[in-house]
Protein backbone atom coordinates (compact mmCIF):
# COMPACT_ATOMS: atom_id res chain seq x y z
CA UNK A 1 129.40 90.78 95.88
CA UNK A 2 132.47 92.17 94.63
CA UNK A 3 134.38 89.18 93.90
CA UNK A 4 131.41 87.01 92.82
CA UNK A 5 131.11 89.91 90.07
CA UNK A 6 134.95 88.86 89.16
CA UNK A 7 134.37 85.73 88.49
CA UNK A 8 131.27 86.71 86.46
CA UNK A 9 133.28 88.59 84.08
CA UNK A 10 136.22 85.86 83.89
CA UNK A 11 133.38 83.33 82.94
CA UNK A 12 132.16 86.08 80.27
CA UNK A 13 135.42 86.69 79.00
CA UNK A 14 135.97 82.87 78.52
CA UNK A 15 132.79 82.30 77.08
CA UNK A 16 133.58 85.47 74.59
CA UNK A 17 136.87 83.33 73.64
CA UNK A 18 134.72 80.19 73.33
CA UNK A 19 132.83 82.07 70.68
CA UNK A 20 136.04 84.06 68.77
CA UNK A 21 137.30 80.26 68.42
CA UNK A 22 134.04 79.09 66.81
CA UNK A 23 133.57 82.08 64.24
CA UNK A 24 135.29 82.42 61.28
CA UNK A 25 134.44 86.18 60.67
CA UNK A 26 137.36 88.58 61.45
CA UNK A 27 135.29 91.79 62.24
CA UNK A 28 132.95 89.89 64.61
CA UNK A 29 136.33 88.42 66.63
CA UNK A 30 138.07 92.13 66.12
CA UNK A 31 134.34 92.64 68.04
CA UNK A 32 134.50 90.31 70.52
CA UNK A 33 137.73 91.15 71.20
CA UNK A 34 137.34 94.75 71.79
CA UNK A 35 134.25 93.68 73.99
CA UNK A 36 136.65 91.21 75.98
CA UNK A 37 138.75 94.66 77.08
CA UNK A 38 136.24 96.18 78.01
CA UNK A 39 135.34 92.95 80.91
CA UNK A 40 138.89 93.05 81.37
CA UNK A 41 138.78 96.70 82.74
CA UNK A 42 135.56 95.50 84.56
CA UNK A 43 137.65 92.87 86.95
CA UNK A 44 140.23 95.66 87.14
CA UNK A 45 137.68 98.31 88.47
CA UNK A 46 136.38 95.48 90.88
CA UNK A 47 139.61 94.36 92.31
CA UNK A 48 140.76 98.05 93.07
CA UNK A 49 137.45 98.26 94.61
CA UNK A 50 137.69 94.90 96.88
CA UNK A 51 141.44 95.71 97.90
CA UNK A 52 139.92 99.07 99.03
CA UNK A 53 136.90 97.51 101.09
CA UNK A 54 139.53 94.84 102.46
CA UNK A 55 142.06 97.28 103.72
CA UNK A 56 139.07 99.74 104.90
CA UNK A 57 137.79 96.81 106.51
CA UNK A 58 134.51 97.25 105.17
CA UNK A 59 133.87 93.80 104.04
């Protein structure tokens, strides 16, 4: 569950940068932007959380 929520938020954060590259609007990629740190702290929470399970051997 954990890492298939990973790769959820890498495919968000690429789609995010799929739409910063189409927009010419600097407030709405300063937007996206700030919303693509927020995903990145997402995969950071769920990684700490994995290597936890994984050396707990919960998984």
């Amino acid at each position: 569950m954990l890492k298939y929520n990973i790769r959820l938020e890498q495919n968000t954060i690429l789609n995010y940068q799929r739409h910063i590259a189409m927009i010419d609007d600097p407030y709405v990629q300063r937007l996206l932007n700030r919303i693509i740190e927020d995903e990145v702290i997402h995969i950071q929470c769920f990684q700490t959380l994995l290597r936890e399970y994984e050396k707990n051997n919960i998984c």
